[in-house]
N, C-alpha and C. Protein backbone atom coordinates (compact mmCIF):
# COMPACT_ATOMS: atom_id res chain seq x y z
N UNK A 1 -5.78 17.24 17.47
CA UNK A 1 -5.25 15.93 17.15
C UNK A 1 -4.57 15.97 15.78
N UNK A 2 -3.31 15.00 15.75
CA UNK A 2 -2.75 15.63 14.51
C UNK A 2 -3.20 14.70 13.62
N UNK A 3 -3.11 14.65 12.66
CA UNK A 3 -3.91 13.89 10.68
C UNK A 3 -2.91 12.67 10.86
N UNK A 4 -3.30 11.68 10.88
CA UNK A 4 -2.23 10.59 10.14
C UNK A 4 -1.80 10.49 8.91
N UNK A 5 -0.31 10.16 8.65
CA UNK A 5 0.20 10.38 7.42
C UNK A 5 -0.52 9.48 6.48
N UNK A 6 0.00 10.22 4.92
CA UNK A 6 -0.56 9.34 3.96
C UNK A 6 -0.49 7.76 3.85
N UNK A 7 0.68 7.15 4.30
CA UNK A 7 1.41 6.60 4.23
C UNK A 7 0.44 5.25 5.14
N UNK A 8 0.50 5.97 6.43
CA UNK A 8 -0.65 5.01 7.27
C UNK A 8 -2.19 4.89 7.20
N UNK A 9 -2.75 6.40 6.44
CA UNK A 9 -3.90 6.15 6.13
C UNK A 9 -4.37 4.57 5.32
N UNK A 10 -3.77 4.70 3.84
CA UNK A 10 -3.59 4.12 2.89
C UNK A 10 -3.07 3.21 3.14
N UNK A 11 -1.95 2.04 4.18
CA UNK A 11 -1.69 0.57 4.52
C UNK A 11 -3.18 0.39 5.04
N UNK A 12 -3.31 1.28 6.42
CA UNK A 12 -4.85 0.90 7.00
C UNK A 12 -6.30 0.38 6.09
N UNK A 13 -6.23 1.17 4.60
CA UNK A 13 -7.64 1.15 3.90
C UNK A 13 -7.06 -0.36 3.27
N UNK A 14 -5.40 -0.20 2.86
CA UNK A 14 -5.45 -1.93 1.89
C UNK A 14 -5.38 -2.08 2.54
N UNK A 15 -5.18 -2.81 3.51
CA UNK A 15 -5.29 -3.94 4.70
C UNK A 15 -6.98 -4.61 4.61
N UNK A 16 -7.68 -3.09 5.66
CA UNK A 16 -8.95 -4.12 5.33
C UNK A 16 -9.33 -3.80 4.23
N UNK A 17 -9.52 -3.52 2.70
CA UNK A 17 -9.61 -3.97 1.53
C UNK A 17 -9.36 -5.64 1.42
N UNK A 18 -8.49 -6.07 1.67
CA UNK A 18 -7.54 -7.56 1.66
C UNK A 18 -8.29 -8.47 3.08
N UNK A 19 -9.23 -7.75 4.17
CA UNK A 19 -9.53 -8.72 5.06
C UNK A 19 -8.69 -9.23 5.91
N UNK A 20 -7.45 -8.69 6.25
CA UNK A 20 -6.43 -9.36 6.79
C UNK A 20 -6.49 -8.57 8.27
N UNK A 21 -5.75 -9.01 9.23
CA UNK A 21 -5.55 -8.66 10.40
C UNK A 21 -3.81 -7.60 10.44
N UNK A 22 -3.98 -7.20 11.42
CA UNK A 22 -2.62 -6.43 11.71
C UNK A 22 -1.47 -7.72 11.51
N UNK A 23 -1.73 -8.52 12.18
CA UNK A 23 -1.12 -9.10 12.70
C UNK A 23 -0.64 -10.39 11.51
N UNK A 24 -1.84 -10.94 10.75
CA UNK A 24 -1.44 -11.42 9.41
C UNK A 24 -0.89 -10.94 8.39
N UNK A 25 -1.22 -9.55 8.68
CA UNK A 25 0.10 -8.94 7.27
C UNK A 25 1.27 -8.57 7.56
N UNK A 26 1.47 -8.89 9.39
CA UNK A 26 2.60 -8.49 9.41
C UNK A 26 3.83 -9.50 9.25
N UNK A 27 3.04 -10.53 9.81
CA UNK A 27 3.42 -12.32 9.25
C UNK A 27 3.68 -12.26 8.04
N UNK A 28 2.60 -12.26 6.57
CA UNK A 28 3.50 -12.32 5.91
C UNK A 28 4.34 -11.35 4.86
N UNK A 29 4.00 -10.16 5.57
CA UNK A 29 5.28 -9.23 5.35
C UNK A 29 6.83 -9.59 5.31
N UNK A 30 7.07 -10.68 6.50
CA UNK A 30 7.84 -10.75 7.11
C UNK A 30 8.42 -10.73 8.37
N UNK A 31 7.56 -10.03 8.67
CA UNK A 31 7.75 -9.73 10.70
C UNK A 31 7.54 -10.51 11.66
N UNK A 32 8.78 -10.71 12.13
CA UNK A 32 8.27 -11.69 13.41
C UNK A 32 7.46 -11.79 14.13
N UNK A 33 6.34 -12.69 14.22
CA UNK A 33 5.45 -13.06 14.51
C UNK A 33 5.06 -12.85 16.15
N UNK A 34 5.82 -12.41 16.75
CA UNK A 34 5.80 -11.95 18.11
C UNK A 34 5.35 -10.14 18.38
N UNK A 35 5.70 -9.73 17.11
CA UNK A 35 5.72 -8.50 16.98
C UNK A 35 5.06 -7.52 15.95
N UNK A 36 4.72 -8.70 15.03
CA UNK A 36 3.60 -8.05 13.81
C UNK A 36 2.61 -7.32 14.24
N UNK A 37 1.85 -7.63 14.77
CA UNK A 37 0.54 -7.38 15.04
C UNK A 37 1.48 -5.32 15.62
N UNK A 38 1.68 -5.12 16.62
CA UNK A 38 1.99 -3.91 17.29
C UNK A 38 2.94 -3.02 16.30
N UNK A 39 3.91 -3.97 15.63
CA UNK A 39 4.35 -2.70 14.03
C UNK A 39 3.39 -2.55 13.59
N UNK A 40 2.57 -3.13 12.62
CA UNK A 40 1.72 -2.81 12.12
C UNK A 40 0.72 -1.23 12.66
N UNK A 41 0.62 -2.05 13.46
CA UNK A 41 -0.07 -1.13 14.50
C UNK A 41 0.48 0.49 14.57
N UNK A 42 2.16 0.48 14.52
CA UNK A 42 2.37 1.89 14.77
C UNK A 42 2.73 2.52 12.99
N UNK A 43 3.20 1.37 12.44
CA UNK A 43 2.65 2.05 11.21
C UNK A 43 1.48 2.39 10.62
N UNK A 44 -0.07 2.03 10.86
CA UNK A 44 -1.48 2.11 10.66
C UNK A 44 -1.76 3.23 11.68
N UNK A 45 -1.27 3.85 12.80
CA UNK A 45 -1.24 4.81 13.71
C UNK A 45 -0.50 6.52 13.07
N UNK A 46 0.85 6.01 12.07
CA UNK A 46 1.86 6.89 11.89
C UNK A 46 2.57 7.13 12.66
N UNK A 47 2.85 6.38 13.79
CA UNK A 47 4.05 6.60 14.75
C UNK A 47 5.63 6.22 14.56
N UNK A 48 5.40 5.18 13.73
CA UNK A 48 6.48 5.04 12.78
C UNK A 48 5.99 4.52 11.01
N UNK A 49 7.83 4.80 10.75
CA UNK A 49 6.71 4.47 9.17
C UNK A 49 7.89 3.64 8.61
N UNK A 50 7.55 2.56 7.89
CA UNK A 50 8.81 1.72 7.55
C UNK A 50 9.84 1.85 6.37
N UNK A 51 11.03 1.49 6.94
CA UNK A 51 11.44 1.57 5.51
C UNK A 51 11.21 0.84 4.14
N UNK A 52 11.54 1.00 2.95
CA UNK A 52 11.17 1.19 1.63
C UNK A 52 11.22 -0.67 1.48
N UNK A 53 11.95 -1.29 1.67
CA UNK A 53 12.12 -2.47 1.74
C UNK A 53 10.94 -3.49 2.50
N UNK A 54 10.45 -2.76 3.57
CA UNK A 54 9.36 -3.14 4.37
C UNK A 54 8.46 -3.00 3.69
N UNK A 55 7.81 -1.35 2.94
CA UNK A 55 6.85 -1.10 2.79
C UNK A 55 6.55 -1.84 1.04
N UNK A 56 7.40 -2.35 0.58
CA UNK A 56 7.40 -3.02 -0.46
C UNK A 56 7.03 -3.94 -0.24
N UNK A 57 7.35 -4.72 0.63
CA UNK A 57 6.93 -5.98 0.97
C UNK A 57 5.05 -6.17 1.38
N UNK A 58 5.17 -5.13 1.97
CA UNK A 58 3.54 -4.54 2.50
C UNK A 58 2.62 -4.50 1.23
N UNK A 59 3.28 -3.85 0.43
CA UNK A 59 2.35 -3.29 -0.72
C UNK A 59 2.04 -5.00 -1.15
N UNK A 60 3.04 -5.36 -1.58
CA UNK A 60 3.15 -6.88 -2.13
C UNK A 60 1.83 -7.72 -1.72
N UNK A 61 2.02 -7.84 -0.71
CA UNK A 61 1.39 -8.92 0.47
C UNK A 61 -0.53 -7.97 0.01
N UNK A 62 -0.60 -7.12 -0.44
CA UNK A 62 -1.48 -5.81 -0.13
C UNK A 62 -2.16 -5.91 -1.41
N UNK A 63 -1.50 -6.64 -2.88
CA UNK A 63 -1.79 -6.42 -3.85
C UNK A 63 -1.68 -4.88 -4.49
N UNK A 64 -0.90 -3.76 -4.02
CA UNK A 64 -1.19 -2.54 -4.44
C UNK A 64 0.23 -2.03 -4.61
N UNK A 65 0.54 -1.46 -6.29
CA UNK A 65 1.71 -0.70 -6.15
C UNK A 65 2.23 0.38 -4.64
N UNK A 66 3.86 -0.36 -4.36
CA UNK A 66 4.55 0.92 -3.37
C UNK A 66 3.80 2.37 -3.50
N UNK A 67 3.67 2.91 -4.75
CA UNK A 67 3.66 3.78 -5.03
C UNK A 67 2.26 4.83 -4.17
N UNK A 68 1.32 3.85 -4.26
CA UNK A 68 0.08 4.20 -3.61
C UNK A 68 0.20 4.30 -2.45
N UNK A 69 1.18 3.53 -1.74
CA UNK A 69 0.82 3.80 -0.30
C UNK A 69 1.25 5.18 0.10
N UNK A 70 1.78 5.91 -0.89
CA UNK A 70 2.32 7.06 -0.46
C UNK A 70 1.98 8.00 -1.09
N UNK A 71 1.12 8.20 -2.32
CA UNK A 71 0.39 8.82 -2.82
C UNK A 71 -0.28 9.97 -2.40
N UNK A 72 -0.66 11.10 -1.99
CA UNK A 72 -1.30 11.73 -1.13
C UNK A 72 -2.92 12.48 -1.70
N UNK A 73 -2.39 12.44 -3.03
CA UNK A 73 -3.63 12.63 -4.12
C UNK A 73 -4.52 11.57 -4.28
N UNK A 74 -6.00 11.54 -3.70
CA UNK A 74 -6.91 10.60 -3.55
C UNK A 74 -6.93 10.00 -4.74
N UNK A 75 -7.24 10.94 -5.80
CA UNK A 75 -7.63 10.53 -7.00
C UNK A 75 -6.35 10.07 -7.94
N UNK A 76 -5.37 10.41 -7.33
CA UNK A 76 -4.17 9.98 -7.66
C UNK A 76 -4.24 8.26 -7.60
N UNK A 77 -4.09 8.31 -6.16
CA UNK A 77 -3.85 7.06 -5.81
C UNK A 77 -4.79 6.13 -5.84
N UNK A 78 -6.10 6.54 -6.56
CA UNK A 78 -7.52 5.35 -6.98
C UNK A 78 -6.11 5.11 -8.08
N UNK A 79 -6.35 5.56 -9.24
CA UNK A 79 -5.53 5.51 -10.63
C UNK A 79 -4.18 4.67 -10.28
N UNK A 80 -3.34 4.54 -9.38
CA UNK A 80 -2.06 4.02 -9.38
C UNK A 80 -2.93 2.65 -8.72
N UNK A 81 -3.76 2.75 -8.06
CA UNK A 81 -3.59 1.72 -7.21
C UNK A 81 -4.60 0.32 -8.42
N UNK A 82 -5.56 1.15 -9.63
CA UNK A 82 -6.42 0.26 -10.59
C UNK A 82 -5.15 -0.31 -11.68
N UNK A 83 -4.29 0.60 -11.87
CA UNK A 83 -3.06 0.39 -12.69
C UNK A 83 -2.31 -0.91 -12.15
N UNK A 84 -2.41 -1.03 -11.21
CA UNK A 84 -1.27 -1.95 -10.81
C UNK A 84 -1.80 -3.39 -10.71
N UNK A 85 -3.38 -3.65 -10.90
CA UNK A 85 -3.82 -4.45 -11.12
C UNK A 85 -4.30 -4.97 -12.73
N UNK A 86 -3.74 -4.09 -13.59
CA UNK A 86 -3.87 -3.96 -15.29
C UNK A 86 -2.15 -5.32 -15.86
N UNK A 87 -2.53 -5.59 -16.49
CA UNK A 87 -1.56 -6.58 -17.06
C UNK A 87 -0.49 -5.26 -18.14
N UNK A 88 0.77 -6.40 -18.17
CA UNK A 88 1.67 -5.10 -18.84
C UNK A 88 1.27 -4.94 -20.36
N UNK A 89 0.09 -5.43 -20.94
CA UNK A 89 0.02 -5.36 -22.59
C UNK A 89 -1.11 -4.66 -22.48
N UNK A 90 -2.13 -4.40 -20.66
CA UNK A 90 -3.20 -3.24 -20.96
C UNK A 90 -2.24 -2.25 -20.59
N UNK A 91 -1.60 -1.89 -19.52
CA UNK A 91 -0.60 -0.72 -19.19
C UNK A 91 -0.20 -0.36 -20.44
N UNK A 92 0.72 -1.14 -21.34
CA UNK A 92 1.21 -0.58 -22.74
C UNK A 92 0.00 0.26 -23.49
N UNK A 93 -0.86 -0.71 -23.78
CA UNK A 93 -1.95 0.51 -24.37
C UNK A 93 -2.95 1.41 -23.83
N UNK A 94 -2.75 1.54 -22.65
CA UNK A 94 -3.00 2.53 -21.73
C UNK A 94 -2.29 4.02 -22.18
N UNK A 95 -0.99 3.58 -22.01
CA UNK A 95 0.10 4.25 -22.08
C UNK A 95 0.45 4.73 -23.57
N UNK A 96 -0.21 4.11 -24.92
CA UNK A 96 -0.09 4.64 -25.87
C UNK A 96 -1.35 5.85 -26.40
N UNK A 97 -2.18 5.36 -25.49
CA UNK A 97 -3.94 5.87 -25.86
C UNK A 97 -3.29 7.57 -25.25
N UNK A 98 -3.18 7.54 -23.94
CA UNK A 98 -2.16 8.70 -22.96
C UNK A 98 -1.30 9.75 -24.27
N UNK A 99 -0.73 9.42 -24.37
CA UNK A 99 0.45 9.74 -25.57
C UNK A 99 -0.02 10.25 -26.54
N UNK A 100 -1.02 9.69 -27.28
CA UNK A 100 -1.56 10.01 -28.38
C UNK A 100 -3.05 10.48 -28.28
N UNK A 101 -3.63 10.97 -27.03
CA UNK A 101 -4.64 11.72 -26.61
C UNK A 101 -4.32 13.64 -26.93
């Protein structure tokens, strides 16, 4: 059986992180409501994977930087995904502590 991509692992874990259904994030992703629920579905599968515009919207709706959903480094993507919930004046001194470590 083949591995599902990073990409779908990681919508699948934020999703239920967030409590939401296939079918509610695909609503308010954007997706027509006739059809959310089964995209979702083949993106959370890896049968397809959306484009960048979609998956932005996903992350959005997801609370979690784009960046994570595609992340492939676990420990990577804990770190991008705590970051993106940091305000931009902790990021700044995040980012100076980094620098000057």
């Amino acid at each position: 059986m083949e591995e599902r991509s990073v990409f779908a692992r990681r919508l699948q874990a934020a999703r239920e992180a967030r409590c939401v259904s296939q079918k509610q994030l695909g609503i308010l992703a954007g997706i027509d409501q006739f059809v959310a629920s089964a995209r979702i579905n083949q993106y959370e599968r890896g049968k397809h994977v959306p484009d960048l515009q979609t998956a932005q919207r996903l992350a959005a709706e997801l609370n979690v930087p784009v960046s994570y959903l595609y992340e492939p480094d676990d420990d990577l993507a804990k770190l991008i995904r705590l970051l993106g919930e940091c305000s931009r004046d902790q990021l700044h001194q995040l980012i100076i502590q980094l620098e000057t470590a």
